[in-house]
Protein backbone atom coordinates (compact mmCIF):
# COMPACT_ATOMS: atom_id res chain seq x y z
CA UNK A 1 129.69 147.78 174.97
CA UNK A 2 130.96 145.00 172.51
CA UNK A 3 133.53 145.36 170.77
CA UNK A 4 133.78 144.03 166.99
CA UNK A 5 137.30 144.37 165.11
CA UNK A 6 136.47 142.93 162.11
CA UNK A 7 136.55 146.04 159.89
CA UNK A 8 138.35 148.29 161.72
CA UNK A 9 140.99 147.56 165.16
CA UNK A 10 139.81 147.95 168.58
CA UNK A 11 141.44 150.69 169.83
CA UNK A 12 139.82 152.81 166.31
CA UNK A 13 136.16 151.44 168.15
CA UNK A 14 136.90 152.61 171.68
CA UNK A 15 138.09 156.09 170.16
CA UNK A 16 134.70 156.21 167.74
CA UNK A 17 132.84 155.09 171.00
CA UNK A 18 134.28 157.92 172.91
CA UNK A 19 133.93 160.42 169.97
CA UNK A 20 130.23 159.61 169.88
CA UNK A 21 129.74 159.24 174.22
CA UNK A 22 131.28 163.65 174.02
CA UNK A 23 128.91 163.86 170.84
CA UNK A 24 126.07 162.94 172.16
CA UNK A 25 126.77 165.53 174.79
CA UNK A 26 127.91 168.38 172.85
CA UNK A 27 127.18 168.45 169.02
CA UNK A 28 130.43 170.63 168.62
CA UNK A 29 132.48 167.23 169.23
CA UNK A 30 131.42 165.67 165.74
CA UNK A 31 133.69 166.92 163.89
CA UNK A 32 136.40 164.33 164.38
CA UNK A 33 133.45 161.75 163.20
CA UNK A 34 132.53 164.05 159.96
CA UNK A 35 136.61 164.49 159.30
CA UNK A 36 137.12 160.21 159.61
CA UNK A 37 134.05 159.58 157.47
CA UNK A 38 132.95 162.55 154.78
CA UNK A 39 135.28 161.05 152.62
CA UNK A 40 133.93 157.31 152.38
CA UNK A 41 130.31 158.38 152.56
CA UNK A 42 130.94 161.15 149.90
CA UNK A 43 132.44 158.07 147.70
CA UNK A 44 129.55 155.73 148.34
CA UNK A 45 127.14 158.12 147.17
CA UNK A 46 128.83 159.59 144.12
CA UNK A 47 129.09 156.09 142.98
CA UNK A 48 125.72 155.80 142.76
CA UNK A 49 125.15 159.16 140.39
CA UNK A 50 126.95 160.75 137.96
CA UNK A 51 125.92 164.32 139.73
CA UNK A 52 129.21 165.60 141.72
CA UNK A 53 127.24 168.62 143.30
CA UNK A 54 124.33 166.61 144.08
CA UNK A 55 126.76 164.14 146.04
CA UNK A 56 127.97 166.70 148.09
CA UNK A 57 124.85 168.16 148.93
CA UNK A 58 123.21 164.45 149.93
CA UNK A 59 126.54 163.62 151.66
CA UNK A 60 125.76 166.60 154.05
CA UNK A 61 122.34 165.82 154.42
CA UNK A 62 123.56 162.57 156.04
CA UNK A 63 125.89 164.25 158.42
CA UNK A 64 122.89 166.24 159.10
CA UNK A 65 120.53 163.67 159.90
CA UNK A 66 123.09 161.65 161.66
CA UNK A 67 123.89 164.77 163.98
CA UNK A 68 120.13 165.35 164.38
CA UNK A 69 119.91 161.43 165.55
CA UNK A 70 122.98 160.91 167.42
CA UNK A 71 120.93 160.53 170.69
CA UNK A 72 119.47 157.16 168.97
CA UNK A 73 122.59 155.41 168.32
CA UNK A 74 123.39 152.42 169.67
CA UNK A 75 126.59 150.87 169.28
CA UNK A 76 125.88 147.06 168.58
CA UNK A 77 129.71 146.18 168.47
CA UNK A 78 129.61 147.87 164.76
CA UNK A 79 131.74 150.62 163.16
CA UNK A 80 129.58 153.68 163.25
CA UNK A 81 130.46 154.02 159.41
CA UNK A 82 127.97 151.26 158.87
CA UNK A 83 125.24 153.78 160.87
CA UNK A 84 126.20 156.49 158.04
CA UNK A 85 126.28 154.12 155.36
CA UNK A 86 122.66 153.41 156.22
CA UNK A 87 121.21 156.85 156.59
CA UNK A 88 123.29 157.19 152.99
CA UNK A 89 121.83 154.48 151.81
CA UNK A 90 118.19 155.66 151.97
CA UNK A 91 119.10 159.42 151.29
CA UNK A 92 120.33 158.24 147.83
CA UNK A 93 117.36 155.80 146.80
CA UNK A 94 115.20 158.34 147.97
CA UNK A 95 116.45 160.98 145.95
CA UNK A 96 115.99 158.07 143.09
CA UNK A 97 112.30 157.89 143.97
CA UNK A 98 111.61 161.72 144.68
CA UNK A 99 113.19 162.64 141.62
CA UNK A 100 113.26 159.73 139.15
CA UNK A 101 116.71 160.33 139.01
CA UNK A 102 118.82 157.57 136.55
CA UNK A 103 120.92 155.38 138.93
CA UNK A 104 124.53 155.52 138.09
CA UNK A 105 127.00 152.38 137.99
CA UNK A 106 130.61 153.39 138.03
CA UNK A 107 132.93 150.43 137.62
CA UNK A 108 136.35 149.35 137.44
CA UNK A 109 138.02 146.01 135.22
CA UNK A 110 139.45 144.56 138.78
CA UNK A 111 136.10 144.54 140.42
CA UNK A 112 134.68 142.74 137.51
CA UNK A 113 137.53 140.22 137.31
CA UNK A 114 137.08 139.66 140.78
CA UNK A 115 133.44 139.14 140.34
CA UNK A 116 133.74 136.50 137.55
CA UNK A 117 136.74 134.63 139.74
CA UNK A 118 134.09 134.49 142.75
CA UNK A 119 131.57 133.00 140.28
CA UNK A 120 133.92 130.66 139.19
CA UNK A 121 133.61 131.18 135.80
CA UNK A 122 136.33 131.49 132.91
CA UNK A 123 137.62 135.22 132.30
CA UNK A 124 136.74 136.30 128.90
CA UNK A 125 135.59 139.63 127.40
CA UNK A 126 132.55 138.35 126.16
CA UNK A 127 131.49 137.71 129.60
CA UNK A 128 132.81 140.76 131.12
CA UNK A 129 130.48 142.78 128.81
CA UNK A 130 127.65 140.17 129.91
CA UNK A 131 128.58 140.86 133.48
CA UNK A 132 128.84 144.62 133.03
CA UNK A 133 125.32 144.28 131.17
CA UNK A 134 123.53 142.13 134.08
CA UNK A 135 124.85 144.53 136.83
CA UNK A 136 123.18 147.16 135.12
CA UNK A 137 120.31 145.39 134.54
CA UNK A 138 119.98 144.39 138.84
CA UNK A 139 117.31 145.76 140.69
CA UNK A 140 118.61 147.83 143.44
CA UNK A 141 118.89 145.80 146.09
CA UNK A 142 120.43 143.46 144.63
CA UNK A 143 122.58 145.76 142.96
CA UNK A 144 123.84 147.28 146.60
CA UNK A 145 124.94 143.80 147.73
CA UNK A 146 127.10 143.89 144.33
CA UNK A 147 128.67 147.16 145.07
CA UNK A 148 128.96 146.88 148.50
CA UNK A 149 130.48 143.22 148.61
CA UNK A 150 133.16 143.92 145.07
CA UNK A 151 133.38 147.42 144.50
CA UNK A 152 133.44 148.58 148.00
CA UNK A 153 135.27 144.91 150.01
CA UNK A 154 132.85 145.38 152.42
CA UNK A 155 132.68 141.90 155.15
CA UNK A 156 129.45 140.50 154.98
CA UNK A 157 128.81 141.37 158.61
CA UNK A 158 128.88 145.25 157.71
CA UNK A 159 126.81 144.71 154.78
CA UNK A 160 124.15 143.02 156.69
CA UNK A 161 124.46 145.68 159.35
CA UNK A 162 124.14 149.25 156.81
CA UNK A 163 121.14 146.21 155.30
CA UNK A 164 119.60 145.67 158.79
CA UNK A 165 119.55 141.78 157.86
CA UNK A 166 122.00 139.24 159.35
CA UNK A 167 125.46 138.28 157.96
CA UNK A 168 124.23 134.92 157.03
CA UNK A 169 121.91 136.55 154.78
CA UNK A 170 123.89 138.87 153.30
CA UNK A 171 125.98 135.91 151.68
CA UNK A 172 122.97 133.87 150.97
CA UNK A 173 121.32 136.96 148.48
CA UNK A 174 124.77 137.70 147.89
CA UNK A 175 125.18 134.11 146.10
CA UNK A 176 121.60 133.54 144.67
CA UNK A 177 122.29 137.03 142.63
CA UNK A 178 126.01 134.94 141.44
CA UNK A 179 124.08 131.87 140.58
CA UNK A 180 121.25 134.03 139.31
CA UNK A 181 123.41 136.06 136.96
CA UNK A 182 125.32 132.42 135.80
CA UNK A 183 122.30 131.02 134.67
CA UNK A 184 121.48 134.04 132.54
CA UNK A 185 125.28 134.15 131.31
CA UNK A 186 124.91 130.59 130.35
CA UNK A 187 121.62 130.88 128.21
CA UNK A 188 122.96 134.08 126.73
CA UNK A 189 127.02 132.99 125.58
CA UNK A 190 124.80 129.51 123.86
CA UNK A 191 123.01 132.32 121.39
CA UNK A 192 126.00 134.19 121.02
């Protein structure tokens, strides 16, 4: 088993390895695993939709599935949050495509002033409602790199893990979307 402490300490991943090893044997033992992570993955889905019922009820459909597919797990030296964060993942965008549900950006003025410092571009509140307007505007993968990089301070390594691409390339999009958006922002604040 490898061991990876960059999001959470290695004695937390030999605990989580041990909670999943009884797990696996008796499905009564994931409770301590729902407990750590109902909250998070609860979070990461309601701040995709505006529906707080319909976030508890999709949150429990990943618990669900991931109970049903413990016995497929593999650790690969990840937190097993980034397994659930996965399986939430594609719960919520299918919902989105079942139901043609409207996609739901909740943000706060820190994780857009951190997004315009990591672009390198001068604070201002005409860009902010650019910024805020462009995020919107992202198609959705491109838009889960956003949230999951500023809104949620997820490492890069994690992203590319709940992504299933590599770290590398979860910076790489992660900067074409900045450069991407800058360009627009540029053309747009000249007409303004």
């Amino acid at each position: 088993m490898t061991i990876s402490t960059y999001h959470i300490g290695k004695d937390l991943m030999l605990e989580e390895a041990a909670l999943i090893k009884a797990s696996k044997k008796d499905p009564a033992r994931f409770a301590p695993l729902y407990e750590r992570y109902h909250e998070p993955i609860f979070r990461f889905i309601y701040q995709r939709m505006d529906d707080k019922d319909q976030a508890f009820d999709l949150t429990a459909q990943v618990f669900l599935k991931a109970l049903n597919s413990l016995h497929r797990y593999e650790d690969k030296g990840l937190p097993f949050a980034s397994w659930l964060y996965r399986i939430a993942r594609n719960e919520v965008y299918q919902l989105f495509k079942e139901r043609k549900a409207i996609r739901t950006v909740n943000l706060e003025t820190v994780q857009i002033a951190e997004m315009v410092s990591e672009m390198n571009e001068q604070s201002s509140e005409e860009y902010h409602q650019l910024l805020l307007q462009a995020i919107k505007d992202l198609p959705d993968d491109d838009l889960q790199l956003i949230e999951m990089r500023f809104f949620e301070s997820k490492p890069f390594k994690e992203i590319g893990q709940i992504l299933a691409i590599t770290e590398n390339n979860a910076k790489v999009k992660l900067y074409r979307i900045l450069d991407r958006m800058k360009i627009v922002f540029k053309q747009k604040l000249k007409t303004l």
